[in-house]
C-alpha atoms as a PDB file:
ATOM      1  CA  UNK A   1     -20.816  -5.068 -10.254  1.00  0.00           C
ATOM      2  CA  UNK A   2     -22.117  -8.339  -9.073  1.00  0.00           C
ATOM      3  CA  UNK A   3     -25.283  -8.471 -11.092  1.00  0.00           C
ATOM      4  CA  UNK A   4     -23.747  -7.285 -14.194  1.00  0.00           C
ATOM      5  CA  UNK A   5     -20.558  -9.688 -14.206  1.00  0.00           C
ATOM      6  CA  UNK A   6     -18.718  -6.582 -14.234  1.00  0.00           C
ATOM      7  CA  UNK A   7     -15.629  -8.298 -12.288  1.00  0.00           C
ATOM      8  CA  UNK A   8     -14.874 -10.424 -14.998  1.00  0.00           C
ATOM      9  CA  UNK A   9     -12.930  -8.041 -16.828  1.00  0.00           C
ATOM     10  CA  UNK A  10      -8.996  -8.270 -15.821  1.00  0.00           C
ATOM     11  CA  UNK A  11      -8.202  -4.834 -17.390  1.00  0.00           C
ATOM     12  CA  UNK A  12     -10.621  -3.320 -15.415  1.00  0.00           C
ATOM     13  CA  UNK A  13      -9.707  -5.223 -12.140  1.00  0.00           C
ATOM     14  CA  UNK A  14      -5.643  -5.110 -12.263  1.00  0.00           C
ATOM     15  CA  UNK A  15      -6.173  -0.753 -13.323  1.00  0.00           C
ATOM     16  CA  UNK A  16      -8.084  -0.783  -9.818  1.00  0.00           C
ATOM     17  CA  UNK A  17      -5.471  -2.856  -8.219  1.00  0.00           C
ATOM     18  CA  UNK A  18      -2.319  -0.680  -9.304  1.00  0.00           C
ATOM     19  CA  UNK A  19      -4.070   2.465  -8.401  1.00  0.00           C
ATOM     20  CA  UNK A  20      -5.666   1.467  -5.135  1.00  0.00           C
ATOM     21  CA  UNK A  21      -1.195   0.565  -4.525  1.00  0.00           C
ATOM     22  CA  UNK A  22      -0.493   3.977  -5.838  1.00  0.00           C
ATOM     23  CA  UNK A  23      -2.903   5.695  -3.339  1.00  0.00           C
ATOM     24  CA  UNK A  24      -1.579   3.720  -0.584  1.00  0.00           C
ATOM     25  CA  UNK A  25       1.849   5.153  -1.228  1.00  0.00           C
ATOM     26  CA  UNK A  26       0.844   8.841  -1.721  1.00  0.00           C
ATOM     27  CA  UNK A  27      -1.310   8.248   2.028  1.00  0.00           C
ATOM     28  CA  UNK A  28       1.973   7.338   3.379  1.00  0.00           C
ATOM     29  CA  UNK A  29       4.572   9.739   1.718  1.00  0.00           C
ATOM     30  CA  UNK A  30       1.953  11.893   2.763  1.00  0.00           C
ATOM     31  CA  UNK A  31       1.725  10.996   6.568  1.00  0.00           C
ATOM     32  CA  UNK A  32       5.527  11.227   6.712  1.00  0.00           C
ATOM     33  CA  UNK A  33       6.334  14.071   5.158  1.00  0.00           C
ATOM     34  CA  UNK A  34       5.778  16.404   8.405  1.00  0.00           C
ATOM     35  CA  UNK A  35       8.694  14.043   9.721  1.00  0.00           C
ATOM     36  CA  UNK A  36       7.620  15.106  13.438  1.00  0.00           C
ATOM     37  CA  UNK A  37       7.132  12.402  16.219  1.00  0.00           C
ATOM     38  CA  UNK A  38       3.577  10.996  14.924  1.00  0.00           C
ATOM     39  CA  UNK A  39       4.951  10.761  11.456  1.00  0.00           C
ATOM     40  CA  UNK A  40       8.140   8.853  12.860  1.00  0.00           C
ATOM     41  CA  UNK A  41       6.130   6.331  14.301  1.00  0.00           C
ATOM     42  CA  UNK A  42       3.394   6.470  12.021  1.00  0.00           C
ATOM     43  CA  UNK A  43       5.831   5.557   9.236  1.00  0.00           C
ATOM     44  CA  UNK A  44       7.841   2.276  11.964  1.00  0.00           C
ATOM     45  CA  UNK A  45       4.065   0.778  12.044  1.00  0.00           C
ATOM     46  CA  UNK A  46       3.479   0.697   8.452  1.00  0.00           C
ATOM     47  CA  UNK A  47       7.086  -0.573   7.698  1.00  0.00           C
ATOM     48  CA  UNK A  48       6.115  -3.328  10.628  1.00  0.00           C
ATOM     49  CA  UNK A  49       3.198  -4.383   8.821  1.00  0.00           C
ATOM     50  CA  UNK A  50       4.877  -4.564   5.693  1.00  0.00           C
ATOM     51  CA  UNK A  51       7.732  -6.816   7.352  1.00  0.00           C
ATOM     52  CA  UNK A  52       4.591  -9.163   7.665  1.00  0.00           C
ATOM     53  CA  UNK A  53       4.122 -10.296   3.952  1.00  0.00           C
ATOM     54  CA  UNK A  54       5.596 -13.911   3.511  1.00  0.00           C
ATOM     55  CA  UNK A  55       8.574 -14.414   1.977  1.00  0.00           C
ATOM     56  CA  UNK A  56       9.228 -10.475   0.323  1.00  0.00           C
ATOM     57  CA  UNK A  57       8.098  -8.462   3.442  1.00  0.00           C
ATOM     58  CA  UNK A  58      11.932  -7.885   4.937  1.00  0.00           C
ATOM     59  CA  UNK A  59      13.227  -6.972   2.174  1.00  0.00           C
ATOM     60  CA  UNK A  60      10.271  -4.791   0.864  1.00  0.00           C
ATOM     61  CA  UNK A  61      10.839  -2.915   4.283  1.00  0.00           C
ATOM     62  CA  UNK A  62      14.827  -2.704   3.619  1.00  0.00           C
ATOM     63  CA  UNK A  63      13.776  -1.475  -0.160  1.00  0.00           C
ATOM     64  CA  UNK A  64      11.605   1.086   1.485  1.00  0.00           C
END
């Protein structure tokens, strides 16, 4: 990618960003849908680290 410039294109770059975003979110319906005690808790530390994003992050976690 480097040697060919390949990262120039912003197409290319935001398709990779929204699904990269949409994997994330099938990982984590995915790790909660058991809904036992590891997904419980599983699914409070990922809310947590959302809650961490300036100015959006409690209310992405209330959204969520």
């Amino acid at each position: 990618g480097m040697y060919y410039g390949s990262y120039t294109f912003l197409e290319t770059w935001n398709i990779g960003v929204i699904l990269l975003f949409a994997v994330m979110a099938t990982a984590f319906m995915g790790y909660v849908l058991p809904w036992g005690q590891m997904s419980f808790w599983g699914a409070t530390v990922i809310t947590n680290l959302l809650s961490a994003i300036p100015y959006i992050g409690t209310s992405l976690v209330e959204w969520i």
